[in-house]
Protein backbone atom coordinates (compact mmCIF):
# COMPACT_ATOMS: atom_id res chain seq x y z
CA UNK A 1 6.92 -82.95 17.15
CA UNK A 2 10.60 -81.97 17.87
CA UNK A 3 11.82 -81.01 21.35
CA UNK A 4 14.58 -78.29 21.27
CA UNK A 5 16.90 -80.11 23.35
CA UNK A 6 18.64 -76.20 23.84
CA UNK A 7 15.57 -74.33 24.05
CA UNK A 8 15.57 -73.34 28.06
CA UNK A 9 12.24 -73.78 28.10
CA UNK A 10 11.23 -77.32 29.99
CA UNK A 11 11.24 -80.54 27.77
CA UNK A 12 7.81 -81.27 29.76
CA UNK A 13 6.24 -77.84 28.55
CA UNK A 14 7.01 -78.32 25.14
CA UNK A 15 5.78 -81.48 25.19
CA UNK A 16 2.53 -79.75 26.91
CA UNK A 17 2.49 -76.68 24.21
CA UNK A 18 2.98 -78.66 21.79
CA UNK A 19 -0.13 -81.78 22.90
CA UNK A 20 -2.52 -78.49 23.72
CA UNK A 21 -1.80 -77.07 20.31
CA UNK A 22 -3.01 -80.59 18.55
CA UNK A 23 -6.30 -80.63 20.30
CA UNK A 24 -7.14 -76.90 19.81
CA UNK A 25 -6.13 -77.40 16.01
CA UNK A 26 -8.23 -80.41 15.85
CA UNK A 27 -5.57 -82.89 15.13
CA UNK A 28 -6.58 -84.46 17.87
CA UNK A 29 -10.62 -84.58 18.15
CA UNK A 30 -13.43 -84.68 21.11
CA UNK A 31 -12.61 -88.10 22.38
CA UNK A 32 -10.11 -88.96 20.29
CA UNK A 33 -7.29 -91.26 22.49
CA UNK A 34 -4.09 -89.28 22.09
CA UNK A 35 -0.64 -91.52 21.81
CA UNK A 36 -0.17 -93.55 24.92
CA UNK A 37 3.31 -92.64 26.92
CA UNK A 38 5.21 -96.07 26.17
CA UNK A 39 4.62 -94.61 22.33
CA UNK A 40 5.50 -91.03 22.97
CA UNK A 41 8.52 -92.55 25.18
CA UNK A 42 9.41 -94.37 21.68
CA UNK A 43 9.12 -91.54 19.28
CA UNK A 44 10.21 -88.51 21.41
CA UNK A 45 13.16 -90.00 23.11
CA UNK A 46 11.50 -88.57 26.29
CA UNK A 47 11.70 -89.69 29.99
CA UNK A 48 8.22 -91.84 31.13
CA UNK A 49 8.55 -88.66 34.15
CA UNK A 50 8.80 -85.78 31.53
CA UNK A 51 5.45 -87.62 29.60
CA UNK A 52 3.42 -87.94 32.06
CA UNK A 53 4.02 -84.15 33.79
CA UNK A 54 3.63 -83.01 30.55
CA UNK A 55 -0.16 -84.47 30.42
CA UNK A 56 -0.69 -84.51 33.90
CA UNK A 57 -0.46 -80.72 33.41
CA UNK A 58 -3.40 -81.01 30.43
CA UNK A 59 -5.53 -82.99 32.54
CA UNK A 60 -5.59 -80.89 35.45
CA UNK A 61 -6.19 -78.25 32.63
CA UNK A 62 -9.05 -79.93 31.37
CA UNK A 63 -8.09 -80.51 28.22
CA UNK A 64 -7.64 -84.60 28.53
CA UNK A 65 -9.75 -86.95 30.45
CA UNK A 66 -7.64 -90.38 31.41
CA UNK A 67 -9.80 -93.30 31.46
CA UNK A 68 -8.66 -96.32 33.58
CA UNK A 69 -7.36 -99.32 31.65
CA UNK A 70 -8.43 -97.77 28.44
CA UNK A 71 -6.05 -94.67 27.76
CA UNK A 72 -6.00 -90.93 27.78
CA UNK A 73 -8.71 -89.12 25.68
CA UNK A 74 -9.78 -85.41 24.30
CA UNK A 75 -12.45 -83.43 26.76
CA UNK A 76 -15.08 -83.63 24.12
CA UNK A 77 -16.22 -80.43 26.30
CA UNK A 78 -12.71 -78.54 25.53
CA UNK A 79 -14.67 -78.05 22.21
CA UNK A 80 -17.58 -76.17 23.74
CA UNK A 81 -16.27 -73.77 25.56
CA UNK A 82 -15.28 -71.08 22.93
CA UNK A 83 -11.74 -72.18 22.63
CA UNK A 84 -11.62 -70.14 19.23
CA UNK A 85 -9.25 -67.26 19.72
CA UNK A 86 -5.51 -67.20 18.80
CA UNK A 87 -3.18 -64.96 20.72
CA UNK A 88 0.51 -64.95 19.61
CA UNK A 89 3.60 -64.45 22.01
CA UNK A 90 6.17 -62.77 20.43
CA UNK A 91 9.42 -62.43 22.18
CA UNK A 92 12.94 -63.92 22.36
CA UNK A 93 13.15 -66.57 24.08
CA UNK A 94 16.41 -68.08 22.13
CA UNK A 95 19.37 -69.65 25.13
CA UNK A 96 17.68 -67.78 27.53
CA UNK A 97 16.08 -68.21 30.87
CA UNK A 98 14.36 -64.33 30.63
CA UNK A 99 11.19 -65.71 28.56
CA UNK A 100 10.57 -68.51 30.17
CA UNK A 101 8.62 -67.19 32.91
CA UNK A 102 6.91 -64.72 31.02
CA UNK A 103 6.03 -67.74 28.80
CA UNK A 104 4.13 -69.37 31.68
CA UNK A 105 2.26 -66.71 32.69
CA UNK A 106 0.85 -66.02 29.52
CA UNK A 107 0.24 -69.54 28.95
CA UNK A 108 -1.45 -70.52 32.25
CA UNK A 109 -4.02 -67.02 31.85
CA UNK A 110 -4.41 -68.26 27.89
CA UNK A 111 -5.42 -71.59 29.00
CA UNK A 112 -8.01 -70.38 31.75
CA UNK A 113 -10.04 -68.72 28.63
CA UNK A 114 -9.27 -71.73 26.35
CA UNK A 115 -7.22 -69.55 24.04
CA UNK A 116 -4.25 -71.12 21.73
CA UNK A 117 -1.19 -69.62 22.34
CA UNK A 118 1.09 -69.46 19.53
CA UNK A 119 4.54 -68.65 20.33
CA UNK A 120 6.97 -66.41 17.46
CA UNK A 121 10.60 -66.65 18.60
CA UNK A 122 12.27 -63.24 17.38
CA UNK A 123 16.02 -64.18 18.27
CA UNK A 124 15.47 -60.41 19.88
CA UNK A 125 16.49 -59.43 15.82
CA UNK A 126 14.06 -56.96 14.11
CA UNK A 127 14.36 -58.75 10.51
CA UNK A 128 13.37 -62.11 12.52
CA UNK A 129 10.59 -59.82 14.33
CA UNK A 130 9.26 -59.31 10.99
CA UNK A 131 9.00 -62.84 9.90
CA UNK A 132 7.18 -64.01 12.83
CA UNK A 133 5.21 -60.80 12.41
CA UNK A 134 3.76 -61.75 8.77
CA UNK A 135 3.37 -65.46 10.25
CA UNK A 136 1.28 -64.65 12.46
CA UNK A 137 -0.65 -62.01 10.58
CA UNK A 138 -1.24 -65.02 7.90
CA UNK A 139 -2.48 -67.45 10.65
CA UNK A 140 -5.13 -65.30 11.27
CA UNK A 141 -4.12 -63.85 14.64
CA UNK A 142 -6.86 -62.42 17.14
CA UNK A 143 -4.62 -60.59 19.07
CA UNK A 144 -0.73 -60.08 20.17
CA UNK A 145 1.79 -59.65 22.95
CA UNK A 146 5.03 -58.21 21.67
CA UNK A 147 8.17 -57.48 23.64
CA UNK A 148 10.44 -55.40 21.36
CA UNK A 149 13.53 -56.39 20.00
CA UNK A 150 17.04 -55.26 20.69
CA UNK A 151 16.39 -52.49 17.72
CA UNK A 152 15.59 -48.91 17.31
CA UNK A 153 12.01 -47.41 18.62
CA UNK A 154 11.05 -46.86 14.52
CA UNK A 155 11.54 -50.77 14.21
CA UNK A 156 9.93 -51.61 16.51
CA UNK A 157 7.08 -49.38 15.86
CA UNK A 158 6.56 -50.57 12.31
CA UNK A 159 6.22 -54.28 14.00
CA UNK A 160 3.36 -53.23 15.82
CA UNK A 161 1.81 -50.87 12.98
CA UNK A 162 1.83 -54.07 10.80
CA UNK A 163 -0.38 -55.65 13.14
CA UNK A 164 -2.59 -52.96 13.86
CA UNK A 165 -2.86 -52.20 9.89
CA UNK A 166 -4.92 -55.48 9.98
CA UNK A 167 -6.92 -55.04 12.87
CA UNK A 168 -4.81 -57.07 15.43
CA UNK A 169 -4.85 -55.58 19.15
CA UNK A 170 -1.04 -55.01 20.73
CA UNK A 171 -0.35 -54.90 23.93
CA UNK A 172 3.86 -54.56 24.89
CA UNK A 173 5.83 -56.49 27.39
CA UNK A 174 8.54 -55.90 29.46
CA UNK A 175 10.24 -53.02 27.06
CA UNK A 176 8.78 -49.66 26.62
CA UNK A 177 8.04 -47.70 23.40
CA UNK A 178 7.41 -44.38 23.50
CA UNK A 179 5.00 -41.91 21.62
CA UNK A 180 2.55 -44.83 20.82
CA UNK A 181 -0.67 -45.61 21.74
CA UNK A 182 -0.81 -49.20 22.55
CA UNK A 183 -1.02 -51.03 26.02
CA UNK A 184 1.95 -52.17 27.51
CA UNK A 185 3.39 -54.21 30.97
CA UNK A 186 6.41 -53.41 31.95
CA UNK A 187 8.80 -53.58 35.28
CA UNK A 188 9.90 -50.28 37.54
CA UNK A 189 13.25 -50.36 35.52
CA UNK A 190 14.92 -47.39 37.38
CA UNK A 191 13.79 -48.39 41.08
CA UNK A 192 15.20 -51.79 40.26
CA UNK A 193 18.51 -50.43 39.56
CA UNK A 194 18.35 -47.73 42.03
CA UNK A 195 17.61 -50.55 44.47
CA UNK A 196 20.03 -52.52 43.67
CA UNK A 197 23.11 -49.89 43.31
CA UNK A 198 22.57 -48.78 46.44
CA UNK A 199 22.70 -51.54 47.97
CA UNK A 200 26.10 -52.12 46.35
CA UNK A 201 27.06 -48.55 47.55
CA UNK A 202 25.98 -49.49 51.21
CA UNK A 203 28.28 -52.78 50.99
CA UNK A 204 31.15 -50.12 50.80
CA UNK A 205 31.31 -49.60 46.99
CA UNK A 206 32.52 -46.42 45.64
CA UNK A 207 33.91 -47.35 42.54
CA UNK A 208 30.94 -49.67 40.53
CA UNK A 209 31.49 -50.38 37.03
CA UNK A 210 27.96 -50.75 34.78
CA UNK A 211 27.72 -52.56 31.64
CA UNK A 212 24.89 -51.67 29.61
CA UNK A 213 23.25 -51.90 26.19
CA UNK A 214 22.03 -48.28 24.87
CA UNK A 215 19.76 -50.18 22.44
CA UNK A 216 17.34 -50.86 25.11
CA UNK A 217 15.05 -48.20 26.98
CA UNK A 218 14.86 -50.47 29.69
CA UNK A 219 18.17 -50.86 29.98
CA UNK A 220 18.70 -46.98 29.26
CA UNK A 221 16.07 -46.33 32.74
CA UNK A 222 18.45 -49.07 34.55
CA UNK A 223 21.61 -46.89 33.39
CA UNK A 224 19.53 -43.62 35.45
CA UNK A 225 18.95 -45.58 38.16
CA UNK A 226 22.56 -46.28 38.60
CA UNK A 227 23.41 -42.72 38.16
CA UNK A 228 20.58 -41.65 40.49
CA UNK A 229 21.96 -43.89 43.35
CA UNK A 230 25.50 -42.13 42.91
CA UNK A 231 24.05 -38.64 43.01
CA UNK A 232 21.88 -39.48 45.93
CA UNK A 233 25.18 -41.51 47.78
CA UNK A 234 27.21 -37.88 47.19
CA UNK A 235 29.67 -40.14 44.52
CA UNK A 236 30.97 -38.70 41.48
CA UNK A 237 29.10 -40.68 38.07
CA UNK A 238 32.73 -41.20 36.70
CA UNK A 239 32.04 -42.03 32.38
CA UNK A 240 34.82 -44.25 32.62
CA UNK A 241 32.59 -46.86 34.89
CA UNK A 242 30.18 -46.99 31.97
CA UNK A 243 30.43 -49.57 29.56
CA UNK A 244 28.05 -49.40 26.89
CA UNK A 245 26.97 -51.67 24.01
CA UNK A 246 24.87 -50.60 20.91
CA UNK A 247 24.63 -53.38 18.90
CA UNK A 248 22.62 -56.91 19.50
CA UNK A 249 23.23 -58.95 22.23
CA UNK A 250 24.46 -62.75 21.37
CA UNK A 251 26.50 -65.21 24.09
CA UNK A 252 29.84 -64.42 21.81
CA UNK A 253 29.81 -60.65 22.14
CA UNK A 254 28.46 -61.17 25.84
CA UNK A 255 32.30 -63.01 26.22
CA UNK A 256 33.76 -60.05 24.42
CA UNK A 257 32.12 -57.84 26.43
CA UNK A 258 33.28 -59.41 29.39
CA UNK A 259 37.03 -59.04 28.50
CA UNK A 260 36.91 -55.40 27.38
CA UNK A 261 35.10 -54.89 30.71
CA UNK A 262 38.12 -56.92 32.98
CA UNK A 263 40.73 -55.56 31.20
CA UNK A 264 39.89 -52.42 33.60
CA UNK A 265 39.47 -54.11 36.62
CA UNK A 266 42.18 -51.99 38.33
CA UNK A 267 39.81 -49.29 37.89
CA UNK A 268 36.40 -50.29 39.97
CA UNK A 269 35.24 -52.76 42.84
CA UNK A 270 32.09 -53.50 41.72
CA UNK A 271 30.14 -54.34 38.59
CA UNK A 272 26.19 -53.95 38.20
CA UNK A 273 25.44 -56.09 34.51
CA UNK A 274 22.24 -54.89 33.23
CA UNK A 275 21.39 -58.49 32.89
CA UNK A 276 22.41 -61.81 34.72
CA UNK A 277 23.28 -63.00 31.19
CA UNK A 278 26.01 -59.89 31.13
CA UNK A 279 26.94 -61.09 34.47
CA UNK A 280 27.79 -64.94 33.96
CA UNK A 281 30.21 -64.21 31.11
CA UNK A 282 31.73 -61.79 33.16
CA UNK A 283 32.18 -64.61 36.32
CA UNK A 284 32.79 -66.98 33.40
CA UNK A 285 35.73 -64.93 31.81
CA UNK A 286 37.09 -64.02 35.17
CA UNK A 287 39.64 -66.63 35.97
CA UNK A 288 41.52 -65.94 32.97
CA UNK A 289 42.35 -62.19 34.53
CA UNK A 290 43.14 -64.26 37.73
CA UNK A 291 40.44 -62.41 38.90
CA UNK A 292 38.27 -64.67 41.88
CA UNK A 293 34.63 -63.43 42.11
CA UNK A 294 33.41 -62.19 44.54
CA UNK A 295 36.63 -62.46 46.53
CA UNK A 296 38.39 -59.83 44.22
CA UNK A 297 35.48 -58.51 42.34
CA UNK A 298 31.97 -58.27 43.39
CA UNK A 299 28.71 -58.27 40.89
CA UNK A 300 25.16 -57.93 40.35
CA UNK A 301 23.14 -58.81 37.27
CA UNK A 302 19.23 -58.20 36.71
CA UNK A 303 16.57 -60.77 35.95
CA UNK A 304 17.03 -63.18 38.34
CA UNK A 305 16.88 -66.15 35.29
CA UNK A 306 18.19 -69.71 36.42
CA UNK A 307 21.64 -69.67 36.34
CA UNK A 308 24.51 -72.35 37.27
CA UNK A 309 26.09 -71.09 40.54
CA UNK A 310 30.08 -70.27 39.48
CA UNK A 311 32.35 -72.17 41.64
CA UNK A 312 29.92 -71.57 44.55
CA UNK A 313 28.94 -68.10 43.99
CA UNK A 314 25.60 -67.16 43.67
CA UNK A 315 24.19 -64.10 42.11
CA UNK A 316 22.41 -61.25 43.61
CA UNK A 317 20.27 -59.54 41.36
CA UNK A 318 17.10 -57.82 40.65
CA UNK A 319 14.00 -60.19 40.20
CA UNK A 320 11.30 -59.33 38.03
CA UNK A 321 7.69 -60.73 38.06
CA UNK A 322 7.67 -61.93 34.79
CA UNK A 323 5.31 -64.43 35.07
CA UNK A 324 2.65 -61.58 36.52
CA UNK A 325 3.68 -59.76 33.65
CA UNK A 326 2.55 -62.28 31.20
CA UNK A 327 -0.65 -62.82 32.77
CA UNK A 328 -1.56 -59.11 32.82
CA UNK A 329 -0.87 -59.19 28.94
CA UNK A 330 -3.07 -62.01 27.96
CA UNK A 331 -5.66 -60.02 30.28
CA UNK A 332 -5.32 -56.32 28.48
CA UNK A 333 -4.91 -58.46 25.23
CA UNK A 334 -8.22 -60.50 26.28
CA UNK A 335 -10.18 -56.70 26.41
CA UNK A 336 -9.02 -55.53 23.70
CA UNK A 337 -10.06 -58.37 21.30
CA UNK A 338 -13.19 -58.02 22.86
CA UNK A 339 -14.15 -54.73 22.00
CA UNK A 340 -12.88 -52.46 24.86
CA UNK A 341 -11.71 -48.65 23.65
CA UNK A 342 -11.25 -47.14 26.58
CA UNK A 343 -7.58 -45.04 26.72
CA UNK A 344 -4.94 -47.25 26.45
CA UNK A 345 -3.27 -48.72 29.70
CA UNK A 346 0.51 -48.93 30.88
CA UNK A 347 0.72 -51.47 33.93
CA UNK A 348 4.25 -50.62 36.04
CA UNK A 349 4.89 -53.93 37.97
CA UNK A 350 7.37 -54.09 40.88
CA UNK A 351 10.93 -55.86 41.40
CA UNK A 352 12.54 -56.86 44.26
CA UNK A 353 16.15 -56.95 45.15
CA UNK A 354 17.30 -60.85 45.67
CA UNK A 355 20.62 -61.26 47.87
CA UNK A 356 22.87 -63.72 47.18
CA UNK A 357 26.86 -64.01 48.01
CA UNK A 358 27.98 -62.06 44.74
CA UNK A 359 28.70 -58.94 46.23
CA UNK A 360 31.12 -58.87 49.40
CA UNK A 361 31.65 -55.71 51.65
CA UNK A 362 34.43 -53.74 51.72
């Protein structure tokens, strides 16, 4: 096994993906003694802490019995339970903290039916999509969650159409497709941006800046939300304000975007990022515009993903339950594999505003 020392996701809970997938695989066997932690300490360059949370986590689980003085062993009854059904998790998860979460929650809900999870990073690309796509459909798949990538509705529609061409259930996180008939979880998109806008606007704002990608129909709902809360506050929606991207999303155009966006500073008080990502290149870039956030510029993102607080300055931002959302996935997934046909099913899950010191009042 190889831990992604970049991957955002928790050395521990790769370790524990990684242990689970083994023993549901059968590399490891009914009461078979898996390798003890001095060894995994040896070959995984891993703290004795990380190893042992890691299969702490599996035990509790019920997937590995520890037997004093003698070692840590296979449930033999892990085997008995029906543990046959492979559910992929396609997303991108790639230097980011927005899977993680959703990871989790699809995890945990796999684990309480002793389903294998098998995780397909797309990079948020559509060619990479496909890849992981025909992957999965070779493994044999029983069923998938898919959040779309950073692509065109058509794109990501043939995605899902591959899978369904072979008799794989869909269901759709977080982003929205519309026109087809497949079950999806997603977040209240414009209330979250409404929410958070105004809240901007009641700080004293009048002149908020939004950076936005136009690739996204979440992010498109976010952009009405913005212009909703401007209506509704009697302010003009001035197109200058708007900074849009169309193209994918990587860490170096996120630093482009973040000078194009402060070379108009002059022009707004206020910036809503459509996602905290947006937002910490932005605080990141700032200095070099001699521009002190949120002393001279205030800013939201959306997400709430762990972030490293910029000389002292925490971000508000919206908060979205993404670890609810991957547990109602796995459990439309779960119904579908099973033979349910009822009309297909959208669940609209709730965000909350989360204040932090980013935004000062005027």
């Amino acid at each position: 096994m190889i831990i992604d020392e970049k991957s955002p996701i928790p050395k521990y809970y790769q370790l524990q993906i990684w242990l689970k997938e083994q023993i549901e695989q059968g590399f490891f066997k009914a009461n078979d003694k898996i390798p003890t932690e001095e060894e995994l300490v040896r070959d995984l360059h891993l703290s004795r802490a990380t190893i042992k949370h890691a299969i702490q986590n599996l035990v509790d689980k019920g997937y590995l019995i520890r037997k004093k003085k003698f070692g840590t062993f296979v449930n033999p009854a892990i085997h008995d339970n029906g543990n046959d059904l492979r559910i992929g998790l396609l997303l991108n998860f790639y230097k980011s903290g927005f899977g993680i979460e959703l990871i989790r929650g699809a995890a945990d809900r796999a684990s309480e039916h002793r389903c294998q999870l098998v995780l397909g990073n797309t990079f948020d690309v559509h060619i990479q999509a496909e890849e992981q796509c025909r992957r999965l459909i070779d493994w044999g798949i029983d069923g998938v969650v898919y959040v779309p990538t950073a692509a065109s509705d058509d794109n990501n529609r043939s995605i899902i159409q591959s899978f369904q061409s072979h008799k794989i259930p869909v269901v759709i996180a977080d982003r929205f497709i519309p026109n087809l008939e497949v079950d999806s979880v997603v977040t209240d998109n414009f209330n979250g941006a409404y929410k958070l806008v105004k809240y901007i606007i009641e700080k004293g704002h009048r002149k908020i800046a939004i950076v936005i990608n136009t690739l996204l129909n979440t992010a498109r709902d976010r952009l009405a939300g913005y212009k909703q809360a401007l209506i509704d506050a009697h302010l003009p929606i001035d197109s200058h304000l708007i900074f849009t991207i169309d193209e994918h999303s990587s860490d170096e155009n996120y630093l482009d975007i973040a000078h194009m966006v402060l070379t108009q500073k002059k022009t707004f008080t206020a910036i809503f990022a459509e996602n905290d990502k947006i937002a910490q290149s932005i605080c990141t870039v700032a200095p070099q515009y001699g521009i002190v956030i949120p002393k001279d510029l205030s800013i939201a993102g959306y997400d709430d993903i762990p972030m490293i607080e910029n000389g002292g300055t925490a971000l508000t931002t919206v908060h979205q339950p993404l670890y609810e959302m991957g547990q109602n996935a796995i459990d439309l997934l779960l119904k579908r594999i099973k033979g349910d046909t009822s009309e297909t099913k959208t669940i609209l899950l709730h965000s909350h505003l989360v204040e932090r010191n980013s935004v000062l009042p005027l």
